[in-house]
Protein backbone atom coordinates (compact mmCIF):
# COMPACT_ATOMS: atom_id res chain seq x y z
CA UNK A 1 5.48 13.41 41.10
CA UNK A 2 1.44 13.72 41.57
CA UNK A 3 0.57 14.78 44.87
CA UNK A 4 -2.84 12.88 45.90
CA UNK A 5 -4.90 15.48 45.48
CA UNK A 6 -3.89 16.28 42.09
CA UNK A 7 -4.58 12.39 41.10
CA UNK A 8 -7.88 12.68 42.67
CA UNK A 9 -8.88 15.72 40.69
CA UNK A 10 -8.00 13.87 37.69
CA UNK A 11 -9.60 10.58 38.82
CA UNK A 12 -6.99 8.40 38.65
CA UNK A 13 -6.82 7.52 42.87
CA UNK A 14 -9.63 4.72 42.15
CA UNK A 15 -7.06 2.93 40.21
CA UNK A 16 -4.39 3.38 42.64
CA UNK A 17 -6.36 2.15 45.58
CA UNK A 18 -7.41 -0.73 43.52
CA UNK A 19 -3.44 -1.56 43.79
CA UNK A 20 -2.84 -1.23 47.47
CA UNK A 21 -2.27 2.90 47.50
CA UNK A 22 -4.01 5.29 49.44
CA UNK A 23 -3.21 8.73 50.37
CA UNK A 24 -0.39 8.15 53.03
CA UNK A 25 1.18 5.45 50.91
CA UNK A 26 1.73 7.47 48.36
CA UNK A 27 2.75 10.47 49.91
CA UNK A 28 5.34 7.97 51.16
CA UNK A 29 5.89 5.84 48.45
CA UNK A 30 9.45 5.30 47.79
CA UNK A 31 9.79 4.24 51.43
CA UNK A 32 6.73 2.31 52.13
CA UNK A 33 4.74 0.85 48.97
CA UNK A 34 1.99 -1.15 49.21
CA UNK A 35 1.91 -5.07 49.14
CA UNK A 36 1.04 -5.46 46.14
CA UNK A 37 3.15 -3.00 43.93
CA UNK A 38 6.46 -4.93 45.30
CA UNK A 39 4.91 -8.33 43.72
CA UNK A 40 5.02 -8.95 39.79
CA UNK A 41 2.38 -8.44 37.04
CA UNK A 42 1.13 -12.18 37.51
CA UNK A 43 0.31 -11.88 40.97
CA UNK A 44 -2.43 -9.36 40.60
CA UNK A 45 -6.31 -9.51 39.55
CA UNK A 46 -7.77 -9.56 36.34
CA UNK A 47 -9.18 -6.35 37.74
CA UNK A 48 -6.06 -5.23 39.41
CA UNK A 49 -4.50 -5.86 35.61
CA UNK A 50 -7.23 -3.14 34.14
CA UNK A 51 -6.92 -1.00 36.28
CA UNK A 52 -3.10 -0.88 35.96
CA UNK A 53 -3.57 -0.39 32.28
CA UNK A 54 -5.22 2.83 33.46
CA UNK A 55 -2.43 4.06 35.07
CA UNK A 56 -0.32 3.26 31.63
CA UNK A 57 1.19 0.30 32.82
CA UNK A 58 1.75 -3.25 31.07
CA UNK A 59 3.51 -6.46 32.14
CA UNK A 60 6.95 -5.39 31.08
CA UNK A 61 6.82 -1.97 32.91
CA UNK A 62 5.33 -3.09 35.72
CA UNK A 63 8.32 -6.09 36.58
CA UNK A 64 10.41 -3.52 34.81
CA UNK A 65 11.27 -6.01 31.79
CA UNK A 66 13.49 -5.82 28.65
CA UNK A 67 10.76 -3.97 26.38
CA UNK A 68 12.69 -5.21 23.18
CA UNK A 69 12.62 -9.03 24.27
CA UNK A 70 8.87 -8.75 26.33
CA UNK A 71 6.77 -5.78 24.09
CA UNK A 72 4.26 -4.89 25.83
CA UNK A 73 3.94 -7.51 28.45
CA UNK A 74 4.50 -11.12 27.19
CA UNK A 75 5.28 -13.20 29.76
CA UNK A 76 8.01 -15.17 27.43
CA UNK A 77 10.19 -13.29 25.25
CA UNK A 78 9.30 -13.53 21.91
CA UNK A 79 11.29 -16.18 19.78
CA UNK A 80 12.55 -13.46 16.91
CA UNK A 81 13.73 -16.12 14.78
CA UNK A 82 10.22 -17.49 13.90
CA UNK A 83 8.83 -14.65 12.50
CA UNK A 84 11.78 -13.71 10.16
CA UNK A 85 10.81 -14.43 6.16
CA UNK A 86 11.67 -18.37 5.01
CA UNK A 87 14.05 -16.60 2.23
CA UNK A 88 15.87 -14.93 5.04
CA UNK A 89 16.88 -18.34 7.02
CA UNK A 90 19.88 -20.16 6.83
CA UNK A 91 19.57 -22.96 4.22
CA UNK A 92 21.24 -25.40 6.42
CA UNK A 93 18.09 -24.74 8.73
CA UNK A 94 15.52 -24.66 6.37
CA UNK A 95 16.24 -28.03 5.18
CA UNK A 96 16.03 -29.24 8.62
CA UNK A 97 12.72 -27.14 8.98
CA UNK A 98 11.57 -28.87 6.23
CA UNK A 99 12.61 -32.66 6.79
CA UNK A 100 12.07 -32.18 10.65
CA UNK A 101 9.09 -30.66 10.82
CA UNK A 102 7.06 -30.61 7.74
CA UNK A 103 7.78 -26.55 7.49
CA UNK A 104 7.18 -24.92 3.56
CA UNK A 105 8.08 -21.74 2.44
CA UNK A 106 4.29 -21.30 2.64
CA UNK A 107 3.56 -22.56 5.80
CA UNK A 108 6.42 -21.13 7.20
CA UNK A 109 5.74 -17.51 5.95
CA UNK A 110 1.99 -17.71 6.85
CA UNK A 111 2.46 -17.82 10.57
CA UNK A 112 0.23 -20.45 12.42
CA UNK A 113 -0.63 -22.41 8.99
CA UNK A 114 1.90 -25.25 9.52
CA UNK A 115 0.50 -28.76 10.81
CA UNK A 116 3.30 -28.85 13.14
CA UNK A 117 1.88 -25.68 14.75
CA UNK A 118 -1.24 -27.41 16.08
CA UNK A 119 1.33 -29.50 18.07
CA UNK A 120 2.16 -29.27 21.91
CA UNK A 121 5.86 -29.56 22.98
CA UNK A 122 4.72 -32.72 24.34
CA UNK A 123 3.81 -34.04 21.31
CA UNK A 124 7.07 -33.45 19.86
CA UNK A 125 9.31 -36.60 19.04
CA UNK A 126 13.25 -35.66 20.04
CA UNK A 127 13.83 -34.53 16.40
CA UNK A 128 11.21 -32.35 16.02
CA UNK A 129 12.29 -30.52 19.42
CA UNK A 130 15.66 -30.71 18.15
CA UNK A 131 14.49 -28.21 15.16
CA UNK A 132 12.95 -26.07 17.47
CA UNK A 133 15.57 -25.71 19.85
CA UNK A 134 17.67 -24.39 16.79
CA UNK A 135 15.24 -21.98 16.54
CA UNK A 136 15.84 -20.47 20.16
CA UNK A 137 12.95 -22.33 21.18
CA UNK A 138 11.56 -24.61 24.32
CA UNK A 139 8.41 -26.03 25.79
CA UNK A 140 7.44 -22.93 27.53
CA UNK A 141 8.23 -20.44 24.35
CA UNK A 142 6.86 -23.05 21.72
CA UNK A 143 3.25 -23.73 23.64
CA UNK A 144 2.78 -19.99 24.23
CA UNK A 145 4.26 -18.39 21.40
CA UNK A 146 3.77 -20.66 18.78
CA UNK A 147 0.60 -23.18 19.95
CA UNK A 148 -0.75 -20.82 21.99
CA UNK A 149 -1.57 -23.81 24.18
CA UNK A 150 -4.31 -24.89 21.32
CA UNK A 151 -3.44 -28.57 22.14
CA UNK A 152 -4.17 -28.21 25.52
CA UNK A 153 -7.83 -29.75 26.62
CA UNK A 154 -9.97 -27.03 28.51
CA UNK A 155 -9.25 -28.67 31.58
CA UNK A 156 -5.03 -28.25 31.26
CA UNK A 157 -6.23 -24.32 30.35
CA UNK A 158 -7.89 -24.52 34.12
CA UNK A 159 -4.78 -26.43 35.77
CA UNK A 160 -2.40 -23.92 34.21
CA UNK A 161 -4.19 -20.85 34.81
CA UNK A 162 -4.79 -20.04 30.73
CA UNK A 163 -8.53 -20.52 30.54
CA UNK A 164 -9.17 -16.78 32.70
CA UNK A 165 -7.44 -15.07 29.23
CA UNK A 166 -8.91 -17.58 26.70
CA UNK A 167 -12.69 -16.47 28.55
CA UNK A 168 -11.93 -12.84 28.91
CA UNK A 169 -11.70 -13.19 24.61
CA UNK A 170 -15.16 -15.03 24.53
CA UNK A 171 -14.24 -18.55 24.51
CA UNK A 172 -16.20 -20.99 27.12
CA UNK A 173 -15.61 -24.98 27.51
CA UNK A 174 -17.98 -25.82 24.58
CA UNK A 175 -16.56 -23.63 22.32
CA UNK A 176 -13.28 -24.99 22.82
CA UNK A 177 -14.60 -28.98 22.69
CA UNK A 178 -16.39 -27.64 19.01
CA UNK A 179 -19.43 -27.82 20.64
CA UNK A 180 -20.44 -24.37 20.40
CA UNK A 181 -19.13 -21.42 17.87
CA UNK A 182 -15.66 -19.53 18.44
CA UNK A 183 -16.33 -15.84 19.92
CA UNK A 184 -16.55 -12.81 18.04
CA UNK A 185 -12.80 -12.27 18.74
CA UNK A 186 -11.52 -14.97 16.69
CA UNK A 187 -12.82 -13.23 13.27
CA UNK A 188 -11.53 -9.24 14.68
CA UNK A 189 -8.15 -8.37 13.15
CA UNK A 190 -5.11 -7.36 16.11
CA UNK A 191 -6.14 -3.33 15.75
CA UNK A 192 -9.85 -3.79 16.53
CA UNK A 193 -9.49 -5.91 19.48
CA UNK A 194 -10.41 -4.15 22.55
CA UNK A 195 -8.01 -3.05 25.28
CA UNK A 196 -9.55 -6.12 27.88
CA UNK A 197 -8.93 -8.36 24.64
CA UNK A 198 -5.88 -6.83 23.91
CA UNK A 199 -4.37 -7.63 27.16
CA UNK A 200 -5.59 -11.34 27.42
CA UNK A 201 -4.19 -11.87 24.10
CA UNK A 202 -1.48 -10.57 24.58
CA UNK A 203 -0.83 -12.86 28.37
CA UNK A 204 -1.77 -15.79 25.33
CA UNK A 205 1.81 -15.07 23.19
CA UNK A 206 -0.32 -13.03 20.67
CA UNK A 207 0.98 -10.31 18.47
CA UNK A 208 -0.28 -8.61 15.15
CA UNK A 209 1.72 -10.98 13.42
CA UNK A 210 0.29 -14.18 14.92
CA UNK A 211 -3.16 -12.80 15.57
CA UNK A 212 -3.82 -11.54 12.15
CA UNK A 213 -1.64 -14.80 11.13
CA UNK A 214 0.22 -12.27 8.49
CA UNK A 215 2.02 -13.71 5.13
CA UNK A 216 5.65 -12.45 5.60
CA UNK A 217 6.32 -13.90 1.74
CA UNK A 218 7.67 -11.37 -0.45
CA UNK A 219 4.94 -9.57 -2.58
CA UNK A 220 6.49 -7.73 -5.15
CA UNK A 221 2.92 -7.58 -7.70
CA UNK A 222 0.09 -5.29 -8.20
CA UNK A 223 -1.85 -8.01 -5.88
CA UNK A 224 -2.64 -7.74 -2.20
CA UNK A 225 -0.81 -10.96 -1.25
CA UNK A 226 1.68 -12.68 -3.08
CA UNK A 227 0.39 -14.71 -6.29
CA UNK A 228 0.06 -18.55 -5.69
CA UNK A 229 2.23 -19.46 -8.57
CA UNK A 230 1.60 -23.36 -8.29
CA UNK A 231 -1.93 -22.08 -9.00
CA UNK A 232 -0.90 -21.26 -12.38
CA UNK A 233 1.62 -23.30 -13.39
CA UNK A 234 0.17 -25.81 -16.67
CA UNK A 235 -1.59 -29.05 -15.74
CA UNK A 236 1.37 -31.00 -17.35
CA UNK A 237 3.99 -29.31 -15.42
CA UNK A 238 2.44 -30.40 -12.03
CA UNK A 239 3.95 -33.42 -10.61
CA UNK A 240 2.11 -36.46 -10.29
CA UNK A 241 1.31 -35.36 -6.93
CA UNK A 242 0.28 -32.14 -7.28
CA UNK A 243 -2.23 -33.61 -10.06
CA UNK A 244 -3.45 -36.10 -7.96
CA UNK A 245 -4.17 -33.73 -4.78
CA UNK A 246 -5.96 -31.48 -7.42
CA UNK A 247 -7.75 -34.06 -9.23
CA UNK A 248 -8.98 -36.65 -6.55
CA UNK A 249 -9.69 -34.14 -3.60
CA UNK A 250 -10.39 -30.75 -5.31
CA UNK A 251 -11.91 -32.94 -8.32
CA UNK A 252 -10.07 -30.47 -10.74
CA UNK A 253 -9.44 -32.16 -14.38
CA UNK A 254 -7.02 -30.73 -16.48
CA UNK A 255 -9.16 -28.29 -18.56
CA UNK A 256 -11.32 -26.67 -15.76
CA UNK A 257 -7.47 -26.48 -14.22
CA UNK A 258 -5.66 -24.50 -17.47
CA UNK A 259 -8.96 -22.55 -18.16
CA UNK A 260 -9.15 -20.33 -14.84
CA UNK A 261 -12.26 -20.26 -13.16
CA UNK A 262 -14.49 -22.58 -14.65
CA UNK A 263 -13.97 -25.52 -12.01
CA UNK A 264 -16.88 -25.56 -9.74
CA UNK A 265 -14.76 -25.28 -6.57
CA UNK A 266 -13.79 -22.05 -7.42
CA UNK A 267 -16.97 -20.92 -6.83
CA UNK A 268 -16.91 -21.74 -3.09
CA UNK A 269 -14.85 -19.52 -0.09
CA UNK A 270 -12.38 -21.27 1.79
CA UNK A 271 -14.64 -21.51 4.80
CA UNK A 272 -16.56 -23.86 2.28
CA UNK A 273 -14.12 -26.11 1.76
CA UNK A 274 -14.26 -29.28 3.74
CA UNK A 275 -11.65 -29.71 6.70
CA UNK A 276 -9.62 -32.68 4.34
CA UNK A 277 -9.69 -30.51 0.93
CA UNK A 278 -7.62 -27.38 3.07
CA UNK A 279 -4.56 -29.32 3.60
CA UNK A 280 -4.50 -29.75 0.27
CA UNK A 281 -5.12 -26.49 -1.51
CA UNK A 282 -2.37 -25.69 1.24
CA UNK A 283 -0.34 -28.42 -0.84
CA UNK A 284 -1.29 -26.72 -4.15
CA UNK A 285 -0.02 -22.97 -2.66
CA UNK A 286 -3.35 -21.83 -1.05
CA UNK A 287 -4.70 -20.65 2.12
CA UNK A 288 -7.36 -18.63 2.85
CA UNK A 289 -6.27 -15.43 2.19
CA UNK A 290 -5.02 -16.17 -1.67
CA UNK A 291 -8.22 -18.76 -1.97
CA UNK A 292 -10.71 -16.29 -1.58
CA UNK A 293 -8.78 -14.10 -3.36
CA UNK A 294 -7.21 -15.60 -6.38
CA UNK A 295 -9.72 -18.56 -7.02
CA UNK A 296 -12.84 -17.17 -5.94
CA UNK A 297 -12.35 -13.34 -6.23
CA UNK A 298 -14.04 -12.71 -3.01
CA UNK A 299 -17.76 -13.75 -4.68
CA UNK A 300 -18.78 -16.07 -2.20
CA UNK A 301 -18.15 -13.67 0.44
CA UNK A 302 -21.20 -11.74 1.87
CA UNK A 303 -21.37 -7.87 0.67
CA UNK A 304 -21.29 -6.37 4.15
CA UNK A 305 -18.26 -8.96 5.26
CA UNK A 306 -16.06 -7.79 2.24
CA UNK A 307 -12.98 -5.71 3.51
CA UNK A 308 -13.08 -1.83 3.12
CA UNK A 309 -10.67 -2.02 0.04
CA UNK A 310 -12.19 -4.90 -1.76
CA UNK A 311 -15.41 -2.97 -1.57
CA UNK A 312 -14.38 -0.38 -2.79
CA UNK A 313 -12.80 -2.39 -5.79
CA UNK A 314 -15.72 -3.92 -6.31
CA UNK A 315 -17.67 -0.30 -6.17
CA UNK A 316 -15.32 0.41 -8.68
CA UNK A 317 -15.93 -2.38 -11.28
CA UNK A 318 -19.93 -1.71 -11.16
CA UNK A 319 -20.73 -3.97 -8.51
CA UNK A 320 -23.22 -3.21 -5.72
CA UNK A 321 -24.66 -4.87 -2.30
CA UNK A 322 -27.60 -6.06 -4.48
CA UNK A 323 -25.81 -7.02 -7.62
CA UNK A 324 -22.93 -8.92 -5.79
CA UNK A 325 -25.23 -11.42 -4.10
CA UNK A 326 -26.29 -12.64 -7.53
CA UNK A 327 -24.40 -15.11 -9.41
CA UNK A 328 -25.91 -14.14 -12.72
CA UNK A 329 -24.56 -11.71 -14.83
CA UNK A 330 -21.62 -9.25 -13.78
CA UNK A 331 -21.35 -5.24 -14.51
CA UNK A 332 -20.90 -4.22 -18.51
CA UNK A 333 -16.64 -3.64 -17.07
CA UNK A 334 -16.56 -7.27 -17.01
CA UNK A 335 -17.06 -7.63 -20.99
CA UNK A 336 -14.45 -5.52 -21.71
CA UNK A 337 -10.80 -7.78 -22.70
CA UNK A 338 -7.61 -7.06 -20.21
CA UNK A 339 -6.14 -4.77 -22.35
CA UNK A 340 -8.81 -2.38 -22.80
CA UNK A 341 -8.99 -1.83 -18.94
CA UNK A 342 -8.43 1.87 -17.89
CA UNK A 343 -5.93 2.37 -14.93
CA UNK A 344 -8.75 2.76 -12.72
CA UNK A 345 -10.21 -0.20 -13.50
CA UNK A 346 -6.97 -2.33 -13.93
CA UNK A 347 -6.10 -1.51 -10.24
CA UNK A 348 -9.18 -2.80 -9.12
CA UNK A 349 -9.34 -5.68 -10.58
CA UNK A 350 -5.83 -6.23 -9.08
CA UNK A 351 -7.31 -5.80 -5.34
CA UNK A 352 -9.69 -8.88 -6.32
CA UNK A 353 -6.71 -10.67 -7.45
CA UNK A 354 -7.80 -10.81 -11.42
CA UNK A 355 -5.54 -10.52 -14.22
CA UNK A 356 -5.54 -11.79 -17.60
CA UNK A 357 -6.14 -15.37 -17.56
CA UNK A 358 -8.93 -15.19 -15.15
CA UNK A 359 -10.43 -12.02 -16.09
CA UNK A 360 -13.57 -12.47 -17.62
CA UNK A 361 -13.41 -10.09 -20.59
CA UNK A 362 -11.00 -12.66 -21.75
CA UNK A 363 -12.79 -15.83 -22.21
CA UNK A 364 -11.19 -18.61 -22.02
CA UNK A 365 -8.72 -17.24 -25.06
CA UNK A 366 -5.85 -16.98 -22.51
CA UNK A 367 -5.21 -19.45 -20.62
CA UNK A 368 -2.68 -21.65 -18.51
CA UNK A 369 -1.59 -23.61 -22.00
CA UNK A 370 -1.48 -21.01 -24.28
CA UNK A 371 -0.37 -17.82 -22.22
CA UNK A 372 3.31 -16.70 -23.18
CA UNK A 373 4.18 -15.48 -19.28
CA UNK A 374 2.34 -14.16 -16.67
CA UNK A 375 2.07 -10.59 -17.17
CA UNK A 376 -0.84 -10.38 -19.78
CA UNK A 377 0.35 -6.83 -21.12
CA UNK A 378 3.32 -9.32 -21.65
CA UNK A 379 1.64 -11.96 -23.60
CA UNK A 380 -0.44 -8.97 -26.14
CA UNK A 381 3.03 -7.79 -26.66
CA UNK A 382 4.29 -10.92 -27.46
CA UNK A 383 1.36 -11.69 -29.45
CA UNK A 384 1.89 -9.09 -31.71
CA UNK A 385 5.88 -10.10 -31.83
CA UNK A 386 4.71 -13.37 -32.84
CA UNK A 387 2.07 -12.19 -35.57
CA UNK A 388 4.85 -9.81 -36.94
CA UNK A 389 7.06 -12.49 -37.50
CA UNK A 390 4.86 -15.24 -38.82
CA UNK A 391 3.81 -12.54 -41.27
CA UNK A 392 6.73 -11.97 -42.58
CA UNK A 393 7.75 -15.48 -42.96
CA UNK A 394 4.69 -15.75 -44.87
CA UNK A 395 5.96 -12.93 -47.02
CA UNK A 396 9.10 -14.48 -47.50
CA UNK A 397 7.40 -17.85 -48.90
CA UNK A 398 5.08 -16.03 -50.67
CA UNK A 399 7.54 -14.18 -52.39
CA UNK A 400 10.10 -17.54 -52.98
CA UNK A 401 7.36 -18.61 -55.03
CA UNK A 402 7.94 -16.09 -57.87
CA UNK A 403 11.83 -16.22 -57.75
């Protein structure tokens, strides 16, 4: 409803010319548009793209799509099925998710974890595409919205067009082959991305969910992600397995497991771990989120890397930039036991994913074998039940004696 003019004035006609419109077009537009407006968001420039963008439009306005099935310009609709919680699928599915594929509550909740993910359709054998086709998904859907073409080779990218969105977010050949480092991009969370990056990941299947590769299990703790509880289950109720994995390839023995924070991998983040120990801490519960901060408390993460909140946490507890690249010896809040935490204090321990058996106020007097539950006001409570009692029972004898 813009005459030219008033466009110009507000600098918008460069963008408009860029698609094919100039001043009589437009004048004229619904009987005569350009060329290029009656084609579809695929057939235009990268440039062309941005400078759509400018004018407010995305893939799914611009070929007029279903917004609820495309967002904001996918050029599949998304599969809605994979990014509902494992708890929330039908069990009859689940178990095929699970024998079929290799899928875990874990793997399944934190999106773009599972082995099976790092698979083309191509790769599939029929029962594994059988799986996914109960999910509402194919080979187009599954390599974008799931692989995001990551099996490809750089030169399949080139044949299918997908290298142009993988460079405009900083990748090049080598990077790809491993023989240069990932961009920037790959370590920027979804909101931080630029609007260029935004739209390339975006033509790549990406989402916030995906990109940010979000944990949709259920986190109903003080924690910021949901506690590992494998993690701190006792060394004799792990299966044989589970002790094996822990023992052989994270070289945990049973004491450095029950007593919290003494093995020496725990001292490492999980970009420290070698490529054949992640699968397995992924075994054991873990990925990268709940490794760094669960068993290693964010302390082999640089100062300056550490997320706005867990700063702040760490502010909180006494630590500073200079203090927290040291190993030895941790702020006076650290000597204090669990229970004589003030709220401010308690809460930020939570944020670095402490509580009482691996807080180190504590010792090693709680741990795995001889905590009572997992809520350590719990276990002083019951503590004190369990004093109470033995006392009088004590009484009791004591008194017997004289009777």
């Amino acid at each position: 409803s813009f005459s030219w003019k008033q466009l110009y004035t507000l600098e918008l006609t460069p963008y408009l010319q860029s698609l094919g419109w100039d001043m009589h077009s437009w004048n004229a537009q619904y009987s005569d548009p350009p060329m290029v407006r009656r084609g579809k968001w695929r057939d235009l420039t990268v440039d062309q793209q941005r400078d759509a963008t400018q004018l407010c439009y995305y893939k799914s306005s611009y070929d007029r799509l279903d917004v609820s099935l495309f967002g904001p310009g996918y050029a599949i609709a998304k599969p809605s099925d994979r990014f509902v919680p494992w708890e929330d699928i039908d069990e009859t599915l689940r178990v095929q998710l699970e024998q079929s594929m290799g899928y875990t509550e874990l793997t399944w909740n934190v999106l773009r974890l599972a082995p099976v993910e790092q698979k083309g359709w191509f790769e599939f054998m029929y029962y594994e595409k059988d799986t996914a086709t109960a999910l509402g998904l194919d080979d187009a859907s599954w390599n974008c919205w799931i692989n995001h073409y990551d099996s490809y080779g750089w030169s399949d990218l080139v044949k299918k067009g997908h290298d142009t969105h993988y460079v405009g977010l900083g990748w090049s050949e080598e990077a790809w082959d491993g023989a240069a480092d990932p961009p920037a991009s790959e370590g920027t969370s979804w909101k931080d991305l630029t609007e260029v990056e935004l739209m390339h990941a975006i033509a790549l299947c990406y989402a916030g969910e995906n990109w940010d590769r979000i944990d949709m299990t259920r986190n109903d703790g003080p924690f910021p992600f949901s506690k590992p509880i494998l993690r701190y289950t006792v060394w004799d109720e792990l299966s044989d397995e589970q002790q094996l994995s822990a023992a052989n390839v994270l070289l945990y023995e049973e004491g450095t497991w029950n007593d919290v924070g003494r093995a020496d991998i725990e001292k490492r983040a999980w970009d420290d771990l070698t490529e054949y120990q992640k699968p397995y801490a992924v075994q054991l519960g873990l990925y990268q989120r709940t490794w760094d901060c669960f068993q290693n408390h964010y302390r082999a993460t640089k100062w300056d890397e550490l997320s706005e909140d867990v700063s702040n946490a760490a502010i909180t507890l006494g630590w500073d930039t200079d203090s927290w690249s040291r190993w030895s010896g941790e702020p006076a809040v650290y000597g204090k036991k669990w229970g004589q935490l003030d709220g401010n204090e308690r809460s930020a321990a939570y944020d670095l994913c402490h509580f009482g058996v691996t807080w180190p106020g504590n010792g090693f007097s709680i741990n795995l074998a001889n905590q009572y539950g997992n809520d350590p006001l719990e276990n002083d409570a019951n503590r004190l039940v369990l004093r109470s009692i033995l006392q009088v029972i004590l009484a009791i004898s004591v008194a017997g004696l004289f009777v």
